[in-house]
Protein backbone atom coordinates (compact mmCIF):
# COMPACT_ATOMS: atom_id res chain seq x y z
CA UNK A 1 -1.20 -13.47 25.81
CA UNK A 2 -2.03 -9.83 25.10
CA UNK A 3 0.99 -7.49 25.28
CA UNK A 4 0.75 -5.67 28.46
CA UNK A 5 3.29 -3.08 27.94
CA UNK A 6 1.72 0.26 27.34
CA UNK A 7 4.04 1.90 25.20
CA UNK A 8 3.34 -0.69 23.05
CA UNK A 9 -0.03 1.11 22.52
CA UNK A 10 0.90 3.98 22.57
CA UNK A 11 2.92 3.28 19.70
CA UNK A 12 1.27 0.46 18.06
CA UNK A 13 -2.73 2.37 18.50
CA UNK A 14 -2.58 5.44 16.84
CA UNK A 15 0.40 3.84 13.52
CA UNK A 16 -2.58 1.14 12.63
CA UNK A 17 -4.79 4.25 13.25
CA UNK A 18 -2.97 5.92 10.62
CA UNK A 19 -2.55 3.25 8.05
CA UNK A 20 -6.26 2.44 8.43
CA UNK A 21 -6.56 6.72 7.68
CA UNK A 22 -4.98 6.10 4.52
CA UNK A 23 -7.27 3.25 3.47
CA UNK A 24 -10.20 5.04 3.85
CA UNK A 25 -8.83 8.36 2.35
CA UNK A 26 -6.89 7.12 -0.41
CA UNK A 27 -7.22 3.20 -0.96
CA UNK A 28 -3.82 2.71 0.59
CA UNK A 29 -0.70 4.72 0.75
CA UNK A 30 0.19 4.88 4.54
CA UNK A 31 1.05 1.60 4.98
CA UNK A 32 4.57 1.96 4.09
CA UNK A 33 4.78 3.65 7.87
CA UNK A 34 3.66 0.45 9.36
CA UNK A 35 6.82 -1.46 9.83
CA UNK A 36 9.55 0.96 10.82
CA UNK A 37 7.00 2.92 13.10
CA UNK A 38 6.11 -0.13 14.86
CA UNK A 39 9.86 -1.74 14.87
CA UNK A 40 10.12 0.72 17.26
CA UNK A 41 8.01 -1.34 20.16
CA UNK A 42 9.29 -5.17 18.67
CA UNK A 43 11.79 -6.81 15.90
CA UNK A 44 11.25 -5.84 12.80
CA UNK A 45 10.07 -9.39 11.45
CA UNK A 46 7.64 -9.44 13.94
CA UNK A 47 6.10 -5.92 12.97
CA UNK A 48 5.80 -7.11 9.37
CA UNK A 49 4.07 -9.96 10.76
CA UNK A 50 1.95 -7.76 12.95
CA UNK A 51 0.85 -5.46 10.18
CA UNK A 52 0.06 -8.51 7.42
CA UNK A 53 -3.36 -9.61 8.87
CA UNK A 54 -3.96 -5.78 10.09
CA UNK A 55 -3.70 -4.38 6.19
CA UNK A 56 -5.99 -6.79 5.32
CA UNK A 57 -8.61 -6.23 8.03
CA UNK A 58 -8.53 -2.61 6.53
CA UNK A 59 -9.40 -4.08 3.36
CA UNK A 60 -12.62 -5.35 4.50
CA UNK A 61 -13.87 -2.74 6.50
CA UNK A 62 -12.89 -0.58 3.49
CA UNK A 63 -14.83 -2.48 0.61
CA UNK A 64 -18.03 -1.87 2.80
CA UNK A 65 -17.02 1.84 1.65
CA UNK A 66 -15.82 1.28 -1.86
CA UNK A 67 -17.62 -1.86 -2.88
CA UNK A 68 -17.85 -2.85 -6.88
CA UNK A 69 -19.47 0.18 -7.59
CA UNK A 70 -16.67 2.51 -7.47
CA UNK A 71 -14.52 -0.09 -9.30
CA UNK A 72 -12.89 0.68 -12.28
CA UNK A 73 -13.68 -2.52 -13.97
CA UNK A 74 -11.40 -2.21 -17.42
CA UNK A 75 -8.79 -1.76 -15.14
CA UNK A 76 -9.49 -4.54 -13.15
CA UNK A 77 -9.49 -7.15 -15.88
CA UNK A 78 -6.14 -6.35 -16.64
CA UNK A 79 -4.43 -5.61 -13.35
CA UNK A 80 -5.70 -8.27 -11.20
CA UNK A 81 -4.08 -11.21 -13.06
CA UNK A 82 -0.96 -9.48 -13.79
CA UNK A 83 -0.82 -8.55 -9.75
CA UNK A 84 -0.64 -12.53 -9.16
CA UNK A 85 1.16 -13.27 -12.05
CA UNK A 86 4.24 -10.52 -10.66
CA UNK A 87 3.70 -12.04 -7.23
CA UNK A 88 4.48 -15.44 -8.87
CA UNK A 89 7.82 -13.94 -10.52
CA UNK A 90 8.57 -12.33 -7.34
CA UNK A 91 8.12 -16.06 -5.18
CA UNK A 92 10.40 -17.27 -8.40
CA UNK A 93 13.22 -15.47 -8.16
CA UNK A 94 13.06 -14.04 -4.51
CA UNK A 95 16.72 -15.55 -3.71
CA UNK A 96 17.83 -14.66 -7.16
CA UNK A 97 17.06 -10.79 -7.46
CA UNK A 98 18.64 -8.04 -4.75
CA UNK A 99 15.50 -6.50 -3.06
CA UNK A 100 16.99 -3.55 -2.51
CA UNK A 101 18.37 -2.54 -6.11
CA UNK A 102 14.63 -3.60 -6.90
CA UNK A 103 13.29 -1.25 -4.43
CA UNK A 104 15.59 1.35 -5.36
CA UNK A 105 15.06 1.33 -9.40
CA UNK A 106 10.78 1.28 -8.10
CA UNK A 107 11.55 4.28 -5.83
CA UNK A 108 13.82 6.48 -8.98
CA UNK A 109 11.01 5.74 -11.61
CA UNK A 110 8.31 7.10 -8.61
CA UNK A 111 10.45 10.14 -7.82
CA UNK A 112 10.64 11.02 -11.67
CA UNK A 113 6.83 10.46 -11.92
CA UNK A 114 5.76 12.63 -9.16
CA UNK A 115 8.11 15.35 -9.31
CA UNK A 116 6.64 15.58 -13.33
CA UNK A 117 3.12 16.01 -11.73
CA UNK A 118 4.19 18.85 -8.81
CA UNK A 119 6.28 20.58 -11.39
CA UNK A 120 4.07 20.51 -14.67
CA UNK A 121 1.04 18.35 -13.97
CA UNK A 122 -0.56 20.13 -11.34
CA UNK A 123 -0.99 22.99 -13.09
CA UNK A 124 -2.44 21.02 -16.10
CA UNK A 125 -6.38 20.52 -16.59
CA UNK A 126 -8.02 17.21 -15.50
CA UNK A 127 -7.02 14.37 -17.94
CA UNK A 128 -9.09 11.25 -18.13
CA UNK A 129 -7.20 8.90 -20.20
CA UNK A 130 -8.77 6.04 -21.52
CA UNK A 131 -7.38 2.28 -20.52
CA UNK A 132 -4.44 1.09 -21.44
CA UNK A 133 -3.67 -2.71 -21.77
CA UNK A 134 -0.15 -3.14 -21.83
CA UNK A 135 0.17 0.05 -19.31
CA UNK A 136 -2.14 -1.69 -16.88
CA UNK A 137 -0.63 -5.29 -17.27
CA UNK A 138 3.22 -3.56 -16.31
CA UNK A 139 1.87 -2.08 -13.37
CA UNK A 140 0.08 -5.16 -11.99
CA UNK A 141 3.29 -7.06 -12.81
CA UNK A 142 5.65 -4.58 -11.31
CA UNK A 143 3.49 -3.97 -8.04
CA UNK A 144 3.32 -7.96 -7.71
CA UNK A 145 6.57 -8.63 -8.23
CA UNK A 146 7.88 -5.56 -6.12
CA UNK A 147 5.26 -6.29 -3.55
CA UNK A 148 6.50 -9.55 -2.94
CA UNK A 149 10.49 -8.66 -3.14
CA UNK A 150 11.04 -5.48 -1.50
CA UNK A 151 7.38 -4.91 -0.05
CA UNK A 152 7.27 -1.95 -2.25
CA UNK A 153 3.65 -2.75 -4.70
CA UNK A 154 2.15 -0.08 -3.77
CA UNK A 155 4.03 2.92 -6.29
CA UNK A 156 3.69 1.28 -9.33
CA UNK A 157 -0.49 1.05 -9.00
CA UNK A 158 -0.72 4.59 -7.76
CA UNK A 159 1.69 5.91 -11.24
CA UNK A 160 -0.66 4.44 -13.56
CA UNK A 161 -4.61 4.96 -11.76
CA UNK A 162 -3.47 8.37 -10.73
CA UNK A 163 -2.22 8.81 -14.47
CA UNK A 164 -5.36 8.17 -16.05
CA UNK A 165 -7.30 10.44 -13.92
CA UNK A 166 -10.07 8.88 -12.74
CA UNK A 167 -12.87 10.11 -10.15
CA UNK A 168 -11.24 10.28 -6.52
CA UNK A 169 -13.78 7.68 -5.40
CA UNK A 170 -13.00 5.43 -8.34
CA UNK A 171 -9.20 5.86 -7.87
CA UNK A 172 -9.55 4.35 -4.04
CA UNK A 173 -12.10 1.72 -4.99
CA UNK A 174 -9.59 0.58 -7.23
CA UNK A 175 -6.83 1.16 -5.69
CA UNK A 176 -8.76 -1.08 -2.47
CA UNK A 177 -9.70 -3.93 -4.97
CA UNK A 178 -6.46 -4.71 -6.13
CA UNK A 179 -4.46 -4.42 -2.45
CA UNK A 180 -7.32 -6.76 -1.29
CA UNK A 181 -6.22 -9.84 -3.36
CA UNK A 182 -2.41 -8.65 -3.23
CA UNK A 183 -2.77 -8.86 0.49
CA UNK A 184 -4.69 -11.57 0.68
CA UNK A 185 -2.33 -13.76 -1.06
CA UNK A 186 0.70 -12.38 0.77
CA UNK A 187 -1.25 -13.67 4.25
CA UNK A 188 -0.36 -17.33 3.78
CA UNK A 189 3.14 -16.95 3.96
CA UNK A 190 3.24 -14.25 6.79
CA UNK A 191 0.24 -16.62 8.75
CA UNK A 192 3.22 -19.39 8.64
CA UNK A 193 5.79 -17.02 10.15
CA UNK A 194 2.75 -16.09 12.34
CA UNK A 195 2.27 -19.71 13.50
CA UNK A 196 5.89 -20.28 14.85
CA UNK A 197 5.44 -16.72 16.84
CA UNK A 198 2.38 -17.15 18.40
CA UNK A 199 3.16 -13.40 20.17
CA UNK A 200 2.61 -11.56 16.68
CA UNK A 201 -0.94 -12.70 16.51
CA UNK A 202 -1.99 -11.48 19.82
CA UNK A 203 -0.12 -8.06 18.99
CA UNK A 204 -2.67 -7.87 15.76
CA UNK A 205 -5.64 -8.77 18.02
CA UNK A 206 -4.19 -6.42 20.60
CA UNK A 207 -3.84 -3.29 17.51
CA UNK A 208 -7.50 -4.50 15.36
CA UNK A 209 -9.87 -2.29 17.20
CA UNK A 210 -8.04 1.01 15.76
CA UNK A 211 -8.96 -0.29 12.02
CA UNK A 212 -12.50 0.36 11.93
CA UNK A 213 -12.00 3.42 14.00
CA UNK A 214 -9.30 4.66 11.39
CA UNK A 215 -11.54 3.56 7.85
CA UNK A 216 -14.46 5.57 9.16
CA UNK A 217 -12.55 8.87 9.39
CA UNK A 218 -10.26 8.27 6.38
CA UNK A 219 -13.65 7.76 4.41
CA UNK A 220 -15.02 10.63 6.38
CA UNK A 221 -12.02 12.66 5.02
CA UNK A 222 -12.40 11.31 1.36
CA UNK A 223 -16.00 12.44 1.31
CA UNK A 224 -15.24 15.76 2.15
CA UNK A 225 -11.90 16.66 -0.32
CA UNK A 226 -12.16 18.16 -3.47
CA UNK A 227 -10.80 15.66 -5.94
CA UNK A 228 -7.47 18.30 -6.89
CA UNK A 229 -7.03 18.57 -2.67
CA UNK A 230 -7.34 14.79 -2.35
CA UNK A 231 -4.65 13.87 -5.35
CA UNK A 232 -2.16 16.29 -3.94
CA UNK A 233 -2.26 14.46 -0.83
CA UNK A 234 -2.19 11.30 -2.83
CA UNK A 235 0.66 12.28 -4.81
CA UNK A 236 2.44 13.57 -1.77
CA UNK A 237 1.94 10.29 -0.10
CA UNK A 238 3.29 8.65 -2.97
CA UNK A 239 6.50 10.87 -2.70
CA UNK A 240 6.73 10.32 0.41
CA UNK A 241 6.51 6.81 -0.09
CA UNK A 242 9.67 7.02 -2.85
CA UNK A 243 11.54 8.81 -0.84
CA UNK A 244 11.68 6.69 2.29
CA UNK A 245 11.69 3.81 -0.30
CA UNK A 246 15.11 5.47 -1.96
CA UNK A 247 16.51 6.16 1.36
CA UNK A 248 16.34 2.62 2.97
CA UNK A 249 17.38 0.78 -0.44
CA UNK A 250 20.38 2.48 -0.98
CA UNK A 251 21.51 2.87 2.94
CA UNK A 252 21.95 -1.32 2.62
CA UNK A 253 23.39 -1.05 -0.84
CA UNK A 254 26.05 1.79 -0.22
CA UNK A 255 26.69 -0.15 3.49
């Protein structure tokens, strides 16, 4: 049945709101908030489960907004096997490898990256480097393999696309196309854990009419950002993102 409580809403309405915000702004980069915002209103295994089927909603109503066209293609080829090729690692040696000294090393390499850009980069002219193979196939690797161990993919895509300094349209059509098959596969095992708790899909249903709602004004945002104003928020997010990252890593490491 549908949840009935209304701070559940209240909560649960305007975080998917958000995340969905982010999607259509940015290609991604809010969803980190999803979990611990909406832990607040259920378990925290049930708000993962919650926000699985959610993220990917956003990815369709997104594509309608970034289809092939903004795509950076080159990229693509290289970064969409090596995404399910790191997932594969991560499935492999999930009860082998500490999530959290994953997360951690993920959130140190971010922080070093980003602090770079707001302390030189920013003030640097526009670079538009060209593709880089063995660059592209570590970060579909790392985000597949982090993605699927500490729930953590997103920071190594954003270091290399926002590296190479592509058009801000291109960088969230990308940035879409690659979450959509990361997420995607990731929705098998979370529709299992859905399955034996029936109340975490009719919290999704329940939370799905804030996606579209959320796409159309992130996009409305994106169209309407300069691309320097855009990656500062984009970089911002992504330190954000490390931070929080860094913080809840090492709080169950140091416990």
């Amino acid at each position: 049945m549908m949840p009935t409580d209304p701070i559940f809403y209240l909560v649960g309405l305007p975080t998917v709101f958000l995340i969905a915000i982010g999607k259509g702004a940015f290609g991604g980069g809010l969803a980190t908030l999803g979990v611990p915002l909406l832990s607040l209103v259920m378990l925290p295994i049930e708000a993962a489960i919650v926000v699985a089927p959610l993220v990917s909603l956003m990815d369709a109503f997104a594509l309608g907004k970034f289809g092939p066209r903004t795509w950076s293609k080159p990229d693509l080829v290289w970064m969409l096997p090596s995404l399910v090729l790191g997932i594969g690692l991560g499935y492999l040696f999930f009860t082998r490898v500490d999530a959290n000294l994953v997360a951690a090393v993920i959130a140190a390499v971010t922080l070093a990256f980003t602090a770079d850009w707001f302390l030189r980069g920013r003030k640097a002219p526009p670079r538009n480097l060209p593709v880089s193979p063995p660059v592209a196939l570590i970060a579909g690797t790392a985000s597949g393999f982090t993605t699927f161990i500490a729930h953590a993919g997103g920071p190594p895509i954003a270091m290399y696309l926002l590296r190479r300094g592509l058009h801000k349209t291109v960088y969230a059509g990308t940035t879409i196309a690659i979450f959509t098959l990361g997420n995607l596969i990731k929705l098998l095992p979370y529709g299992l854990l859905a399955y034996a708790r029936p109340s975490t899909i009719w919290a999704a249903l329940a939370l799905a009419p804030a996606v579209p709602f959320g796409v159309w004004t992130g996009k409305y945002l994106h169209d309407r950002l300069d691309q320097r104003r855009l990656f500062f928020w984009c970089y911002l997010l992504l330190l954000g993102a490390a931070l929080k990252l860094l913080f809840d890593s090492l709080r169950v490491v140091l416990a």
